[in-house]
Structures are given as structure tokens and as C-alpha cells.
Protein backbone atom coordinates (compact mmCIF):
# COMPACT_ATOMS: atom_id res chain seq x y z
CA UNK A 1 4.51 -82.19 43.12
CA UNK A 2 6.96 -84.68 44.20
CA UNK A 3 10.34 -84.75 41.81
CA UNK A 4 11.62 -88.33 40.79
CA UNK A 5 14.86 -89.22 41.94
CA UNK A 6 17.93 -88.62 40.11
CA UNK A 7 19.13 -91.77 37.85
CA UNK A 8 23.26 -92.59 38.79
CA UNK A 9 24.22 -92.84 35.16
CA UNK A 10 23.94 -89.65 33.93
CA UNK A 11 20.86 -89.72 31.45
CA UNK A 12 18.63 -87.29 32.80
CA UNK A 13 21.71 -84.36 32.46
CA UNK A 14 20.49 -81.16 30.70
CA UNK A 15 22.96 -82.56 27.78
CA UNK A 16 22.40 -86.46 27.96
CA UNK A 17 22.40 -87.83 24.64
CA UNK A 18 24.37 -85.46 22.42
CA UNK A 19 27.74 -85.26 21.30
CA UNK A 20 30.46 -82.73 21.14
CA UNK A 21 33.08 -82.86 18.49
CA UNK A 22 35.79 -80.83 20.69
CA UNK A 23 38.64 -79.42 19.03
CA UNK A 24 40.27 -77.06 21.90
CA UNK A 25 43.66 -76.89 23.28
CA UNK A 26 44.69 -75.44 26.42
CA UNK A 27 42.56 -74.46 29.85
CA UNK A 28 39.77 -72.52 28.45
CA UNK A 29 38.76 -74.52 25.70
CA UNK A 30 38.78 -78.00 27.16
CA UNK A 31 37.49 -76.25 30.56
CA UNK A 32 34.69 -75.74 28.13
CA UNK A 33 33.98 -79.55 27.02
CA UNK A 34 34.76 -80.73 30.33
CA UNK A 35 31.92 -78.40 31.80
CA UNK A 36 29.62 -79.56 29.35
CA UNK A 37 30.38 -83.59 29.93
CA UNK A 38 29.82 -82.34 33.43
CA UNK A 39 26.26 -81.07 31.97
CA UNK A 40 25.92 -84.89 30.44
CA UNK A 41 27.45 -84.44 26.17
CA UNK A 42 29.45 -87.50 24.86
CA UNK A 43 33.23 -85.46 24.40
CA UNK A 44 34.80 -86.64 21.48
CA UNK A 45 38.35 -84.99 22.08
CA UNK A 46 40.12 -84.50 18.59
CA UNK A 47 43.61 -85.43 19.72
CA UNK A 48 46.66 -84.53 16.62
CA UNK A 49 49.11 -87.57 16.35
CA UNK A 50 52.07 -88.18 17.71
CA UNK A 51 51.21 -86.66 20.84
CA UNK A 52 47.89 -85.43 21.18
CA UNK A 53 47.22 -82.62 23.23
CA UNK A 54 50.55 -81.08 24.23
CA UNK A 55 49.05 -80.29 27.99
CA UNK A 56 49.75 -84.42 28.17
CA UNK A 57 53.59 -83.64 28.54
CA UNK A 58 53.01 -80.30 30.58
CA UNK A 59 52.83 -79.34 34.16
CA UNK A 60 54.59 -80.38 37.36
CA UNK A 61 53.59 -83.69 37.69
CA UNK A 62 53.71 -86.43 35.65
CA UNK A 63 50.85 -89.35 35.80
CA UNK A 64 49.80 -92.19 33.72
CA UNK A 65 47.34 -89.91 30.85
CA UNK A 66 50.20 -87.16 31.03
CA UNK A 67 49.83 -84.99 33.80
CA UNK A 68 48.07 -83.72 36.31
CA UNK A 69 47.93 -80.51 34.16
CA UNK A 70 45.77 -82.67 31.15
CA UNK A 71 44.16 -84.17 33.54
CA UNK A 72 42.16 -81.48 35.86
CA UNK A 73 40.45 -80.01 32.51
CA UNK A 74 40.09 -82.93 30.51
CA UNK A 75 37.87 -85.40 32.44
CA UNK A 76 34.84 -87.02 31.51
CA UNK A 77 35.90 -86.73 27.65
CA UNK A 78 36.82 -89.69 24.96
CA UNK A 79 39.80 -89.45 23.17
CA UNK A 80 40.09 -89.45 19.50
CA UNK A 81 43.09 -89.44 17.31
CA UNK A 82 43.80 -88.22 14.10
CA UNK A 83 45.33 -85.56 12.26
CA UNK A 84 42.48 -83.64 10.31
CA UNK A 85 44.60 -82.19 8.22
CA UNK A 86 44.76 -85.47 6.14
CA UNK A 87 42.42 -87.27 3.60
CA UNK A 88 41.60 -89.74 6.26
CA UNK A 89 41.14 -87.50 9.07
CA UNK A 90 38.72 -85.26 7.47
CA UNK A 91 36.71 -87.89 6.26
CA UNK A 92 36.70 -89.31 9.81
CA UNK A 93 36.02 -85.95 11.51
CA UNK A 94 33.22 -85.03 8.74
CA UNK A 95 31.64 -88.01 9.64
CA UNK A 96 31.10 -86.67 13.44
CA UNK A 97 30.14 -83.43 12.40
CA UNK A 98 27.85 -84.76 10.41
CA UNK A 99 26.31 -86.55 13.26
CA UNK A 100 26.82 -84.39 16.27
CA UNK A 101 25.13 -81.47 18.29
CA UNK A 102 28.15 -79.19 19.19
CA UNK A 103 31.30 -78.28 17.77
CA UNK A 104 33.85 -76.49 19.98
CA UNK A 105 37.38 -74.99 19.21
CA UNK A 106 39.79 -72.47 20.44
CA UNK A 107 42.25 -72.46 17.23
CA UNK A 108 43.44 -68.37 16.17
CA UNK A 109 40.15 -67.27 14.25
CA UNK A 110 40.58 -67.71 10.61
CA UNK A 111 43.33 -70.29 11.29
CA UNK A 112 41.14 -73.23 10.79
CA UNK A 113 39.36 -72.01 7.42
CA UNK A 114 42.26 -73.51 5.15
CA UNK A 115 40.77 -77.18 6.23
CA UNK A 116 36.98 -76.16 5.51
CA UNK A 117 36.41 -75.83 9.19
CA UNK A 118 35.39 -72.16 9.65
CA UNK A 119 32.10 -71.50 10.65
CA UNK A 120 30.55 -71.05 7.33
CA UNK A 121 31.46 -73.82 5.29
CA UNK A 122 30.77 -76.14 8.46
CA UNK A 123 27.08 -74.37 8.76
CA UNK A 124 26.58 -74.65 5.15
CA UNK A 125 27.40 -78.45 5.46
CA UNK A 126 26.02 -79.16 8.91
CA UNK A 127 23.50 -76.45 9.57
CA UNK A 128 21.90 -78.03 12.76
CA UNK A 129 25.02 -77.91 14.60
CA UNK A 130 26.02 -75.19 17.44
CA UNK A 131 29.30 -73.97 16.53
CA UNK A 132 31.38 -72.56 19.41
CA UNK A 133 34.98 -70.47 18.83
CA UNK A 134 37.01 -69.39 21.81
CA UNK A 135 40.28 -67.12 21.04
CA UNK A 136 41.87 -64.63 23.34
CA UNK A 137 41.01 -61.18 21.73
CA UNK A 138 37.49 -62.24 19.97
CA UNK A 139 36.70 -63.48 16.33
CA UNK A 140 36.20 -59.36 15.04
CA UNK A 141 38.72 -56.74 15.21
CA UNK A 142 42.16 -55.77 14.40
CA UNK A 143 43.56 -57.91 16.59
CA UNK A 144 41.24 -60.87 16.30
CA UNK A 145 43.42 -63.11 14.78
CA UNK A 146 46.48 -62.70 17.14
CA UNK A 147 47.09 -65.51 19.74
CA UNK A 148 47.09 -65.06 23.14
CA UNK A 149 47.62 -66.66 26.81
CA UNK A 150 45.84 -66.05 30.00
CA UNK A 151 48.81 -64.12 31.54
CA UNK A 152 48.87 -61.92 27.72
CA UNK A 153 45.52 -60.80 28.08
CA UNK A 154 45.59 -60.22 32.29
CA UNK A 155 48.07 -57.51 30.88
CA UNK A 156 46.47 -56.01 27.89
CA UNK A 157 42.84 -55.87 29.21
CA UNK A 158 43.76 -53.96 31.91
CA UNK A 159 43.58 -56.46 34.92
CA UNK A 160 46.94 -56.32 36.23
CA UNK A 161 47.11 -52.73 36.25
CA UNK A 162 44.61 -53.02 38.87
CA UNK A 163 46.11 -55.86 40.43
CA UNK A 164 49.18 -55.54 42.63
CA UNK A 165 50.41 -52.97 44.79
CA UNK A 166 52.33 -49.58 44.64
CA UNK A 167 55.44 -50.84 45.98
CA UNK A 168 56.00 -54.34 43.94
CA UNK A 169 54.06 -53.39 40.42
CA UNK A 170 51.37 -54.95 38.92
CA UNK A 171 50.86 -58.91 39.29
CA UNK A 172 48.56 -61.07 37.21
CA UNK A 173 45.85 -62.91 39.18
CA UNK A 174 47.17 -66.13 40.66
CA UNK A 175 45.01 -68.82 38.54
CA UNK A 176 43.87 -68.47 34.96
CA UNK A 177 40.78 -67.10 35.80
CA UNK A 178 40.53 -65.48 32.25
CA UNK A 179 40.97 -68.90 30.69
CA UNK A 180 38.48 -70.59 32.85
CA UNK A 181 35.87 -67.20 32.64
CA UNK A 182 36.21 -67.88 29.05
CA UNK A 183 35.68 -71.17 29.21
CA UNK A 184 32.67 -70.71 31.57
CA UNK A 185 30.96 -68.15 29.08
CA UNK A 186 31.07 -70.08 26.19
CA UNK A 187 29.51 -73.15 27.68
CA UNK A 188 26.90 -70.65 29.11
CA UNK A 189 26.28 -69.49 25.34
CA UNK A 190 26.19 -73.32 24.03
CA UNK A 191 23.58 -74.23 26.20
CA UNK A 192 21.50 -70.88 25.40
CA UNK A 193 22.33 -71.91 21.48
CA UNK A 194 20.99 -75.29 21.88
CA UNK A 195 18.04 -74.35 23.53
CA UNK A 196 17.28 -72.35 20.53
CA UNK A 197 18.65 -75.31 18.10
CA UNK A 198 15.89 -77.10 20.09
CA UNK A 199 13.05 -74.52 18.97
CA UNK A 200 13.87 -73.69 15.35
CA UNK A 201 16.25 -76.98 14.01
CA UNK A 202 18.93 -74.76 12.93
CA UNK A 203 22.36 -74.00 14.79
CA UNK A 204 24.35 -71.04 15.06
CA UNK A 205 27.86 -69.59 16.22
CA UNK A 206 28.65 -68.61 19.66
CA UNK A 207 31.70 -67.49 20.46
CA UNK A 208 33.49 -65.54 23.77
CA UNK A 209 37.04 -64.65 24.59
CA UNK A 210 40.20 -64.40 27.14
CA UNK A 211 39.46 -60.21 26.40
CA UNK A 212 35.34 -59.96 26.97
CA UNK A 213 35.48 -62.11 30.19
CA UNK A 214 37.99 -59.78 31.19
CA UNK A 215 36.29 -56.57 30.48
CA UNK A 216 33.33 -58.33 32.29
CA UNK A 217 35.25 -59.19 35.07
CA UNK A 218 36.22 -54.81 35.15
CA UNK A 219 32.62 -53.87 34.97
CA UNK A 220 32.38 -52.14 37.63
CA UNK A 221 35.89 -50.72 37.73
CA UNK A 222 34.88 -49.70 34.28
CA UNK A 223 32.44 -47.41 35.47
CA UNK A 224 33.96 -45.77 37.35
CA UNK A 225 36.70 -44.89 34.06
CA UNK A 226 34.14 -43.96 31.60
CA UNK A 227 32.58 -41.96 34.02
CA UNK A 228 35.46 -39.66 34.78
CA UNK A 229 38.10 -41.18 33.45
CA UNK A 230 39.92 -41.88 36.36
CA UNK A 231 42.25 -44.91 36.68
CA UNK A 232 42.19 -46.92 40.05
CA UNK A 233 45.29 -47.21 41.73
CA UNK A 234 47.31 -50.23 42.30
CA UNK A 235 45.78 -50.89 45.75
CA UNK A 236 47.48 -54.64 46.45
CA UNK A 237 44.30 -56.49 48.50
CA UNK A 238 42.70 -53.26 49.27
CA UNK A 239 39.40 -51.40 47.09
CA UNK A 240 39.41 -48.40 45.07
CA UNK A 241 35.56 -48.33 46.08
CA UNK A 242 35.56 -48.87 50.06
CA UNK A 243 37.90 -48.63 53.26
CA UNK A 244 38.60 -50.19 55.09
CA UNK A 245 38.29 -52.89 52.94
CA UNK A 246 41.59 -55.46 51.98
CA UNK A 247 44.07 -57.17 54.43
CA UNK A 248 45.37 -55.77 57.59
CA UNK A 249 48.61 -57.11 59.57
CA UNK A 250 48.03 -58.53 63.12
CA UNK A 251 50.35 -59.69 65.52
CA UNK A 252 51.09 -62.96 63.70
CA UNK A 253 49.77 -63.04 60.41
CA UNK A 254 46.67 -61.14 58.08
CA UNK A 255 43.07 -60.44 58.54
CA UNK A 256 41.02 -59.58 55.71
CA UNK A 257 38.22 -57.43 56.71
CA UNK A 258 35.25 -56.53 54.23
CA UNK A 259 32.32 -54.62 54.01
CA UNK A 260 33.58 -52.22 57.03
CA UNK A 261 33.06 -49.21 54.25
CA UNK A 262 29.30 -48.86 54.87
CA UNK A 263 28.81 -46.66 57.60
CA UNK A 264 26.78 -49.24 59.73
CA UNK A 265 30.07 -51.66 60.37
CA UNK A 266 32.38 -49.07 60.24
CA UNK A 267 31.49 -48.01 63.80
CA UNK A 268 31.68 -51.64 65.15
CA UNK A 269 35.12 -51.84 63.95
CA UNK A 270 36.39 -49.49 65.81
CA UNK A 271 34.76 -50.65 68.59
CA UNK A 272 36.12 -53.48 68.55
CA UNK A 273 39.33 -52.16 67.89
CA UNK A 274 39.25 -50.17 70.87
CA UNK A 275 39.84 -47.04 68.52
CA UNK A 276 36.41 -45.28 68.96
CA UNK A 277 37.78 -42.13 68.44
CA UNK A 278 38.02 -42.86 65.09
CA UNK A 279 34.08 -42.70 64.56
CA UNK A 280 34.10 -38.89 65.11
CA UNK A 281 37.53 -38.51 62.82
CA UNK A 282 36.90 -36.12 60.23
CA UNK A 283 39.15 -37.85 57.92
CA UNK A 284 37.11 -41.01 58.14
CA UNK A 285 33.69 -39.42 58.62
CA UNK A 286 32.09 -41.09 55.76
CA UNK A 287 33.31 -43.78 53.03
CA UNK A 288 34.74 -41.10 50.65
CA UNK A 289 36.36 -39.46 53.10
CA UNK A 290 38.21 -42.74 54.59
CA UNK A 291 38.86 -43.62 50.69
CA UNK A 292 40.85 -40.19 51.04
CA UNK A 293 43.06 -41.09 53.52
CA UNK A 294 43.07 -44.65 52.83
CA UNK A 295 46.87 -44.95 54.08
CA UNK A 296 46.60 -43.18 57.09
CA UNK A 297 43.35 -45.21 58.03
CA UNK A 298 45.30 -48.30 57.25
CA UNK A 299 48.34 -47.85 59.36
CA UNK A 300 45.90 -46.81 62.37
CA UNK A 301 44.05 -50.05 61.80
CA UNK A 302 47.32 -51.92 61.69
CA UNK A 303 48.62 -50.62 64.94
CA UNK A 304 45.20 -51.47 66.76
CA UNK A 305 45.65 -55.44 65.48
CA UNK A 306 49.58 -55.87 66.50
CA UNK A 307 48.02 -56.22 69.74
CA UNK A 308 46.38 -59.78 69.44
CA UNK A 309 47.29 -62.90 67.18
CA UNK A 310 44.71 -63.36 63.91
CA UNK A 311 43.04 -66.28 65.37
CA UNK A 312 41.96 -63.62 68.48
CA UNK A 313 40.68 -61.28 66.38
CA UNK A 314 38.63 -63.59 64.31
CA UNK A 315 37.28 -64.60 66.69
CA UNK A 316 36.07 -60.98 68.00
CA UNK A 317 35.01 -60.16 64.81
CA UNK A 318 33.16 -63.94 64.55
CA UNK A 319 31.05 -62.92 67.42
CA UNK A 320 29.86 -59.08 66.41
CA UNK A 321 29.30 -60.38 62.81
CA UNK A 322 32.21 -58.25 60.92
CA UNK A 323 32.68 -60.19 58.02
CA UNK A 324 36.51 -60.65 58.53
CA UNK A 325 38.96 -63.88 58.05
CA UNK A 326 42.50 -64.93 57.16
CA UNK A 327 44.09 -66.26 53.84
CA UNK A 328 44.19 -70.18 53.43
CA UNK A 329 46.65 -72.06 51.75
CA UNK A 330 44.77 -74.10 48.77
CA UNK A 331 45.79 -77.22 51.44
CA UNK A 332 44.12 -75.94 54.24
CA UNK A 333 41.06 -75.05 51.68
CA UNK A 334 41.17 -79.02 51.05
CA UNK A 335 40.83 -79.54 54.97
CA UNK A 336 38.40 -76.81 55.46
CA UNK A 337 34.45 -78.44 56.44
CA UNK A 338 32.44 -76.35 54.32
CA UNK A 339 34.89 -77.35 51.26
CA UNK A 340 34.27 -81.25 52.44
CA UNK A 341 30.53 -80.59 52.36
CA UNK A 342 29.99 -79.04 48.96
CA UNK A 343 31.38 -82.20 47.99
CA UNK A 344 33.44 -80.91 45.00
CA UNK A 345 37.09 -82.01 45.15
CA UNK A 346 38.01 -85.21 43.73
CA UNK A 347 40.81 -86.90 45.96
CA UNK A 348 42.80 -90.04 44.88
CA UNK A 349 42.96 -92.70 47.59
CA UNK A 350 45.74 -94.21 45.76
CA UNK A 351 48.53 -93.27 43.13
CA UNK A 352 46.50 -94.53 40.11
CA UNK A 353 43.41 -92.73 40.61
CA UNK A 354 42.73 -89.35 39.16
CA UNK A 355 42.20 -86.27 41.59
CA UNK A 356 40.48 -82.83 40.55
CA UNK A 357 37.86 -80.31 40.78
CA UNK A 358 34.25 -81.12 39.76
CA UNK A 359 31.58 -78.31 37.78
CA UNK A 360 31.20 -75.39 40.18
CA UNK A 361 27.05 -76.54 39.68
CA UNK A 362 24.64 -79.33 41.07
CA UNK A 363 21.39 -80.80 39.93
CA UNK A 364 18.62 -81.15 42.73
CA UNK A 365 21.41 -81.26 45.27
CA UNK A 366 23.54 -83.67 43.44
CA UNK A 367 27.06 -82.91 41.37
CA UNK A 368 27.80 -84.53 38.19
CA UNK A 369 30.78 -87.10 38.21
CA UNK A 370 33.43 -87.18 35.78
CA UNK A 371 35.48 -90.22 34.60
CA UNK A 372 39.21 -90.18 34.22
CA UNK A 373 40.56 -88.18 31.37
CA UNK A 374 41.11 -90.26 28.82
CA UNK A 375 44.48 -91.90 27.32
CA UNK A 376 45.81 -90.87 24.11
CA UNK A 377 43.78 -92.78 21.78
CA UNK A 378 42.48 -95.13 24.24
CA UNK A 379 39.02 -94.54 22.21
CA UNK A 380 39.67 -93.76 18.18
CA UNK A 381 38.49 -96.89 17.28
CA UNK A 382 34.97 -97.40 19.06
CA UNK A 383 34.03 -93.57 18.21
CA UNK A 384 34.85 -93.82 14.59
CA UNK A 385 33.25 -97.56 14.41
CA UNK A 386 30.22 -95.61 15.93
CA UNK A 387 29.99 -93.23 12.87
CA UNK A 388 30.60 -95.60 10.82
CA UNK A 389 33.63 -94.38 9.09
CA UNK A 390 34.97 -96.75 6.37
CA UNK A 391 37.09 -99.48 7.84
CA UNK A 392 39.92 -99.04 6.12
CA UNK A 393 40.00 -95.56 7.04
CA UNK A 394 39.81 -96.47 10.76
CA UNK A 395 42.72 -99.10 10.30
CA UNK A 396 45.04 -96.82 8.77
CA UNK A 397 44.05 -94.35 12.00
CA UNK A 398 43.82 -96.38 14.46
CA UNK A 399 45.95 -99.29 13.21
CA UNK A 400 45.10 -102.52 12.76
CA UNK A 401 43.29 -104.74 15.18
């Protein structure tokens, strides 16, 4: 059977023709929205007057929607605003409730209950809609209702303490890679939700956190700990699992080398090394054994490579096929061919155009595009006119025409 070709506009997405009503903040809830106008949902972003969404004023650079910051997460979405803490506002935002398929928010759980918008009294008055709560400790527990960043919770979950190195401490992860894994699961439970919505007519409550993608993200570290207890070391880029396995010093620079602690590579490395002595070292004889003497093993390594520059020895280990290669600064990751091919970073060609990173997913070989995150308030007006909210109440919103 032949597939028909993609339309350009969007409508055949998995999402096409439903709405979010998306009340999130920071990365991992508008990560979130943006991922699913990536999937094809109308984003109606609830934006709180004066400002809006106080990632507009934050980050290094400023543009013309904010900053580059507000920009790289909140693409593809319309921009509504009003303050739903008022008469007018909840009317306005009950009327898109009332209407739509999703509604998403990252507020402190509990914190949003005071305005009628906590998941029960929204089921009980909207019971077809999939409601979706991200927070950084979960929505159950003692500590459910505390706030919390990506950098907090890289701490508390136990990330960092496997992260960084014996001689400078524990580091957190470069990137918010909590706030995006969070963001990431709860789109992946929206879509599950609706597919159910789609079988039975009712919606439910899916919710994930900064903490359970984190303990995810451990698994199988984890193991490891409830198995014996046993904490891994801070090990900088190295594994408490394998050796050699992290990044080595050369003559000029790094070379990360990986999967050398099976015992079918670990022979070619020293090989190609020139070290083959070090196949019939006791020390090393077998992965546990090199995991012993990790340090020893490393420094032996290290002397072998501060005989040839990294791009040498890549290209040694190119040719056996040892998976090995160098760190990349994120600009030469924009230069790099593969990169270029998957087709998924958005460059400006001139000062006014919006740059960014597209859904990490494609669709029959084609990516979703995004339009430009919206301006503050650039669409109050036409959404609110399309739920029909009371004119008046849209004036005193929006202002008058």
C-alpha cells in the first residue's frame, strides 16, 4: 500500500484540530505545549498581564517577543492575555475549557485550587478534557507542594552526586535536561490520555515531574543501590559500570572512548595503543577487574595517547571501528553534516527571524514546523472572539478596538 503524501499545513498531525488551554511557566511546562503544537494542537498560551510570561524579560539576549530564552520553548503557540484571577478572566478562560481537548499547567500542586482550577472541580465541570500537572517533586507526598528548579532537583534526586568528579565536587548537568525530561513525559502521557479520551469520551489527569524523570534517568544506577547499596563514585566523564569508558587526554585535546569495557574491544584498544601487554594484565583481565583499578588503567591509557594529536587517533580508532570521538562545542554541533541533515535547527537568515530547535520526532520522514513564538497579546482578541466570550468582556481584556 502506497501512503499519501504529507499535506504542508499541518492537518494531518496526530493532534490537528484540538486545542490546548496552556497554563505553564518556565522550560518544562511550555517545552510541553510547544512539543505538542509540534504534534499539530492549537496553543492557547494563558499569558498574566502586565508582562506575561516572565521568561519574555529573561535570558542573555534580548529580541523583539522577549528573548531568545521565551522564544526557543514557546514557538508554534498563540498568545492570550488575561489575568484569571479576575471576574473577566475566568469567564474568558472557562469559556476555553469548556471548549478544548487539553489543559496543561506547571503551577505548585494545590496552588491553583483557590481559583476552581484543580483537577477536580475542572473534571467535574469539563469532564472530557485531559488534564495535565507538571511540578518538580510530584502532585503526592510530603513534599509535593514545594517548588522547585531544574538545578534544585539535579541536587536532591541524586544526579549531581553522580555527576562531577572527585577533585572539583559534584556539578549539575549542563542543560535542563530534568525540565525538558519532564516536559517530554508529560506530553508522552497526554497523547496516551487522549487516545483513551478518544475510546471512552471521558478525560483524565496525567501528571509527571522534575523528580520521576530524574529517578528514571538513575535507573540503572539505581540498581545497582538497591541491590547492595552501594553509591557510585563521582567518576567526572568516566562509568561506574565499564572501563575504560569516559574521556582520555591526548596530545592536544580529549578523546572519548566507549564501549572498550566488553572484552571483545578491549583487546583492539590496546592494540592500537601499542600497549598489548595490557591484554594479559591481571589487573585488567576482565571488566570488573579494570573497574578495580580504574585509575591506574586510566593514567596508562593517557600516557599511550600523549603520543599523537586527537584528530590522529580518531582517525585510528575510525578505521578499526572503536567507537571513540572528541567533545564539540554546541557551534561546531551547528556545522557538523549529520546535524545539517536531520534537518532540525532553525537558523535566522536575518536579525528579525526567530532561530531554535525543532521536536526531536518526524512524521514519514518529515519534521513539523513551528511559527514564531508569539507577542504578548498579539492574539487575545481573535481566540476569545473564537469562543465567543461576551464582547464586553473581551474589550475590557483586550481593550477596545
Amino acid at each position: 500500500m502506497v501512503s499519501a503524501p504529507r499535506t504542508t499545513d499541518g492537518s494531518d498531525l496526530p493532534l490537528s484540530g484540538t486545542t490546548v488551554v496552556d497554563l505553564t511557566r518556565f522550560v518544562s511546562g511550555s517545552y510541553c505545549t510547544m512539543l505538542l503544537a509540534a504534534l499539530g494542537a492549537r496553543i492557547l498560551k494563558i499569558e498574566v498581564p502586565p508582562g506575561g510570561d516572565s521568561y519574555r524579560g529573561q535570558g542573555a539576549t534580548a529580541t523583539a517577543t522577549g528573548s531568545t530564552l521565551f522564544e526557543s520553548i514557546n514557538r508554534g503557540k498563540h498568545s492570550v492575555l488575561l489575568d484569571f484571577r479576575t471576574p473577566d478572566g475566568a469567564v474568558a478562560l472557562e469559556a476555553m475549557l469548556a471548549e478544548a481537548d487539553f489543559f496543561v499547567q506547571n503551577a505548585r500542586p494545590g496552588s491553583l485550587d483557590a481559583y476552581g482550577l484543580g483537577y477536580d472541580e475542572v473534571h467535574a465541570r469539563h469532564p472530557h478534557l485531559v488534564y495535565a500537572s507538571i511540578s518538580a517533586f510530584g502532585d503526592t507526598g510530603p513534599e509535593a507542594e514545594r517548588g522547585g528548579f531544574d538545578l534544585i532537583v539535579q541536587a536532591e534526586s541524586g544526579v549531581m552526586s553522580v555527576t562531577g568528579s572527585a577533585e572539583y565536587g559534584p556539578v549539575k548537568v549542563g542543560p535542563p535536561i530534568l525540565d525538558i525530561g519532564a516536559g517530554l513525559s508529560a506530553t508522552l502521557a497526554i497523547v496516551a490520555a487522549h487516545t483513551t479520551r478518544q475510546r471512552t469520551g471521558v478525560g483524565s489527569k496525567v501528571s509527571s515531574s522534575l523528580l520521576e524523570f530524574a529517578l528514571a534517568g538513575l535507573t540503572t544506577f539505581m540498581a545497582d543501590v538497591v541491590a547492595n547499596g552501594q553509591q557510585p563514585p563521582l567518576l567526572g566523564s568516566h562509568s561506574p559500570t565499564f572501563s575504560p569508558y569516559g574521556a582520555f587526554a591526548a596530545s592536544d585535546g580529549h578523546i572519548v572512548i566507549a564501549g572498550t569495557g566488553s572484552d571483545r574491544l578491549w583487546p583492539l584498544l590496546c592494540d592500537l595503543l601499542d600497549r598489548p601487554d595490557l591484554i594479559d594484565d591481571e589487573r585488567y583481565a576482565d571488566n570488573a577487574a579494570r573497574l578495580r583499578h580504574r585509575d591506574a588503567l586510566t593514567a596508562e591509557i593517557e600516557t599511550a595517547l600523549s603520543r599523537r594529536r586527537v584528530v590522529d587517533w580518531l582517525g585510528i580508532f575510525d578505521a578499526a571501528g572503536l567507537p571513540a570521538t572528541t567533545v564539540r562545542s554546541l557551534g561546531e554541533v551547528l556545522a557538523s553534516p549529520q546535524v545539517d541533515a536531520l534537518d532540525i535547527v532553525r537558523q535566522p537568515t536575518h536579525s528579525s527571524q526567530q532561530g531554535g530547535v525543532d521536536a526531536p520526532f518526524r512524521f514519514d520522514d518529515e519534521r513539523p514546523t513551528l511559527s514564531a513564538a508569539p507577542t504578548l497579546g498579539a492574539d487575545t482578541r481573535t481566540v476569545l472572539e473564537s469562543f465567543g466570550v461576551d464582547p464586553g468582556v473581551i474589550d475590557r481584556l483586550a481593550g477596545p478596538r
